[in-house]
N, C-alpha and C. Protein backbone atom coordinates (compact mmCIF):
# COMPACT_ATOMS: atom_id res chain seq x y z
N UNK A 1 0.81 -1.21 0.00
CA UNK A 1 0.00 0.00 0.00
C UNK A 1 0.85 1.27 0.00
N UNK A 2 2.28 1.10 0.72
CA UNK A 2 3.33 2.25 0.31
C UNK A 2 3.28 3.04 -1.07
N UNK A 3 3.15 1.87 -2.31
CA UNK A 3 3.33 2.40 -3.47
C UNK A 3 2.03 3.73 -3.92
N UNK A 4 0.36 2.71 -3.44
CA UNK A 4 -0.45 3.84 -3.49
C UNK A 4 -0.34 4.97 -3.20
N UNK A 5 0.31 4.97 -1.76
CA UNK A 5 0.14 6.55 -1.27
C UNK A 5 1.11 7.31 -1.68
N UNK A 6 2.41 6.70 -2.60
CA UNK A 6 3.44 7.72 -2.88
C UNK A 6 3.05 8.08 -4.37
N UNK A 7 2.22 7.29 -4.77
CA UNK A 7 1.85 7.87 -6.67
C UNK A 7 1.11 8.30 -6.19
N UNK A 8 -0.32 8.81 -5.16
CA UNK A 8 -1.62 9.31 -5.03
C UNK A 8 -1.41 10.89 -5.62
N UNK A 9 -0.35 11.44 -4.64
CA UNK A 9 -0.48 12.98 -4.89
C UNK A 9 0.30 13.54 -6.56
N UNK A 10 1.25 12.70 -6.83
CA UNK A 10 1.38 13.07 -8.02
C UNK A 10 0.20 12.99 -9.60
N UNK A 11 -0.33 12.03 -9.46
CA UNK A 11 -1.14 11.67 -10.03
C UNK A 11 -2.24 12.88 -10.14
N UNK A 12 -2.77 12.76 -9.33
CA UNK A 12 -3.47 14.16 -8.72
C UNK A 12 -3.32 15.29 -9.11
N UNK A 13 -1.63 15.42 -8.88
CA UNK A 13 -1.41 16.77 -9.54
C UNK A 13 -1.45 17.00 -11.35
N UNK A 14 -0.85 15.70 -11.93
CA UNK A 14 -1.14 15.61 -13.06
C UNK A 14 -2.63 15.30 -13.30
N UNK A 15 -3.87 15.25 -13.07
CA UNK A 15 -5.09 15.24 -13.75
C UNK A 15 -5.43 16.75 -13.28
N UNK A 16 -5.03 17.52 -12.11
CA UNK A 16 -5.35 18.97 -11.97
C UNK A 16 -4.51 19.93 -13.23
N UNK A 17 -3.27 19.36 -12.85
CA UNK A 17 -2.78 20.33 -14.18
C UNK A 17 -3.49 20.26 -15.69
N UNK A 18 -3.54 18.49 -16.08
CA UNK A 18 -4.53 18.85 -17.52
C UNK A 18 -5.82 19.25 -17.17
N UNK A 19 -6.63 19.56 -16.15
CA UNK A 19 -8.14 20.35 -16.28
C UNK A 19 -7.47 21.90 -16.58
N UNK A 20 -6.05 22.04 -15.90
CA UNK A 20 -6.10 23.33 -16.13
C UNK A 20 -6.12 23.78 -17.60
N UNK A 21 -4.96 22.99 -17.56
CA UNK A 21 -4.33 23.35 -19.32
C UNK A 21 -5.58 23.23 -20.07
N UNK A 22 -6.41 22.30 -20.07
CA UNK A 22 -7.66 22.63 -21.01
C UNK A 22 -8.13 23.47 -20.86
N UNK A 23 -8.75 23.89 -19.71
CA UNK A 23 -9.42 25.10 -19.30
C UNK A 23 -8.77 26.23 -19.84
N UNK A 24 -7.59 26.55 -19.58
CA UNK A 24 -7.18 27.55 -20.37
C UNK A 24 -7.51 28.04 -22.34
N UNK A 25 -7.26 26.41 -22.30
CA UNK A 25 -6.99 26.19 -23.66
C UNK A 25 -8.82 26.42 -24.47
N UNK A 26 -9.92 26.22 -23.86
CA UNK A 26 -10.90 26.71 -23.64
C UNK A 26 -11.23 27.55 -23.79
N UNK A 27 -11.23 28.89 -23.12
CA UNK A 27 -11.30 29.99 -22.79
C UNK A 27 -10.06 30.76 -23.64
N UNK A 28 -9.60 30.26 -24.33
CA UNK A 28 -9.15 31.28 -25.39
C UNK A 28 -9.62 31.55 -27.02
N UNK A 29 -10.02 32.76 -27.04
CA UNK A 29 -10.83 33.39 -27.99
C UNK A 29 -12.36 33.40 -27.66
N UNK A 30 -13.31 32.92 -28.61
CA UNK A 30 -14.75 32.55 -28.37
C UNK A 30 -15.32 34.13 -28.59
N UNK A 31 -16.19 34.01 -27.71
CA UNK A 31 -17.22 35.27 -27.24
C UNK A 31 -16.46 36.52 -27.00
N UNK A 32 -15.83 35.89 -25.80
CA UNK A 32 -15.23 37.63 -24.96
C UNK A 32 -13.54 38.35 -25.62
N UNK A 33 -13.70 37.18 -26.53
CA UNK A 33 -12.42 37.64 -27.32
C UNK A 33 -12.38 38.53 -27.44
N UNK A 34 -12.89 39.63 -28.30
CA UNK A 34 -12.97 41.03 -28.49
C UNK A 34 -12.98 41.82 -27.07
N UNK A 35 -13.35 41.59 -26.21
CA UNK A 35 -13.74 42.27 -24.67
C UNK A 35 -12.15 42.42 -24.25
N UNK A 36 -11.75 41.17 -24.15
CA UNK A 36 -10.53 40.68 -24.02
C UNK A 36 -9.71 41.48 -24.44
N UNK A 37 -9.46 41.88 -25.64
CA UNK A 37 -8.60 42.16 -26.60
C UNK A 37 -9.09 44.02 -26.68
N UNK A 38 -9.91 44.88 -26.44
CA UNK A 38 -10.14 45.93 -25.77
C UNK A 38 -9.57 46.39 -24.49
N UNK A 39 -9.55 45.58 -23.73
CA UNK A 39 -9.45 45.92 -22.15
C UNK A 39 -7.41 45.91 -22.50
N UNK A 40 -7.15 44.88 -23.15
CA UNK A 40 -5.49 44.69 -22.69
C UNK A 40 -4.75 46.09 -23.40
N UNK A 41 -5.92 46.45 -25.15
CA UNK A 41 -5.02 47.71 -25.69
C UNK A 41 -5.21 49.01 -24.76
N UNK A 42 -6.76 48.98 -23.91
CA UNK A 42 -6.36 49.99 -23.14
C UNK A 42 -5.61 50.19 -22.44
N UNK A 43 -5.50 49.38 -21.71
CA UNK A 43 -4.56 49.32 -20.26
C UNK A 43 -3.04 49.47 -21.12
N UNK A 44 -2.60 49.06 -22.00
CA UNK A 44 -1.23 49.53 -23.00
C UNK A 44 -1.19 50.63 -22.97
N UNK A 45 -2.40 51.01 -23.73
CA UNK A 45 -2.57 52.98 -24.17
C UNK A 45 -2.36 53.38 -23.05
N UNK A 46 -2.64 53.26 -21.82
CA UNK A 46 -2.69 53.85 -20.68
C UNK A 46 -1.16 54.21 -19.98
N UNK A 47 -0.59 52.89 -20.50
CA UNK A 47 0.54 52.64 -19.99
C UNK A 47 1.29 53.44 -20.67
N UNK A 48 1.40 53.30 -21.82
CA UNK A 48 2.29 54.67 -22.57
C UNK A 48 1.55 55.68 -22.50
N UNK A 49 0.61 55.90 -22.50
CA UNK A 49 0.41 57.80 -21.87
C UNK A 49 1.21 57.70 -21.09
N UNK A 50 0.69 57.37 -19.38
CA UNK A 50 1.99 57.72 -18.21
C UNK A 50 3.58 57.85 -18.88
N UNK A 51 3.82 56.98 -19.69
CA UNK A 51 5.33 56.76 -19.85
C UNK A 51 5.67 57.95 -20.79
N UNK A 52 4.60 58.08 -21.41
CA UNK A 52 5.17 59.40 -22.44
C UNK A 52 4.98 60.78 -22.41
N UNK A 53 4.15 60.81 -21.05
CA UNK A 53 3.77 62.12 -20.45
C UNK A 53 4.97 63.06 -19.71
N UNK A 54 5.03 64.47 -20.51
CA UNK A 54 6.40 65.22 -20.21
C UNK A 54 6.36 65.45 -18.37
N UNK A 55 7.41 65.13 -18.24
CA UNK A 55 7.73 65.52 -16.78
C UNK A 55 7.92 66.81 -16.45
N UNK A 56 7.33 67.19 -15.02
CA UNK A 56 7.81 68.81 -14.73
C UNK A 56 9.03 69.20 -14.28
């Protein structure tokens, strides 16, 4: 029964990691793609304003 309990948690971790990786893999593009892809150029634009805004 040693052997069970020393593969249990790895195992584990490998079927959590592939829900993740799908999940990710999922949730990229679809619907909110565009939402997505709005929100990140603002927050850019935003970011270079501050950066390109003359100092006093």
């Amino acid at each position: 029964m040693d052997y069970v309990s020393a593969l249990l948690p790895p195992v584990v971790m490998a079927v959590f990691f592939g829900g993740l990786i799908v999940t990710i893999v999922k949730t990229q593009g679809g619907a909110n793609k565009a939402k997505e892809d709005a929100a990140v150029d603002a927050a850019v634009t935003r970011a270079e304003g501050v950066r390109q805004s003359p100092q006093p």
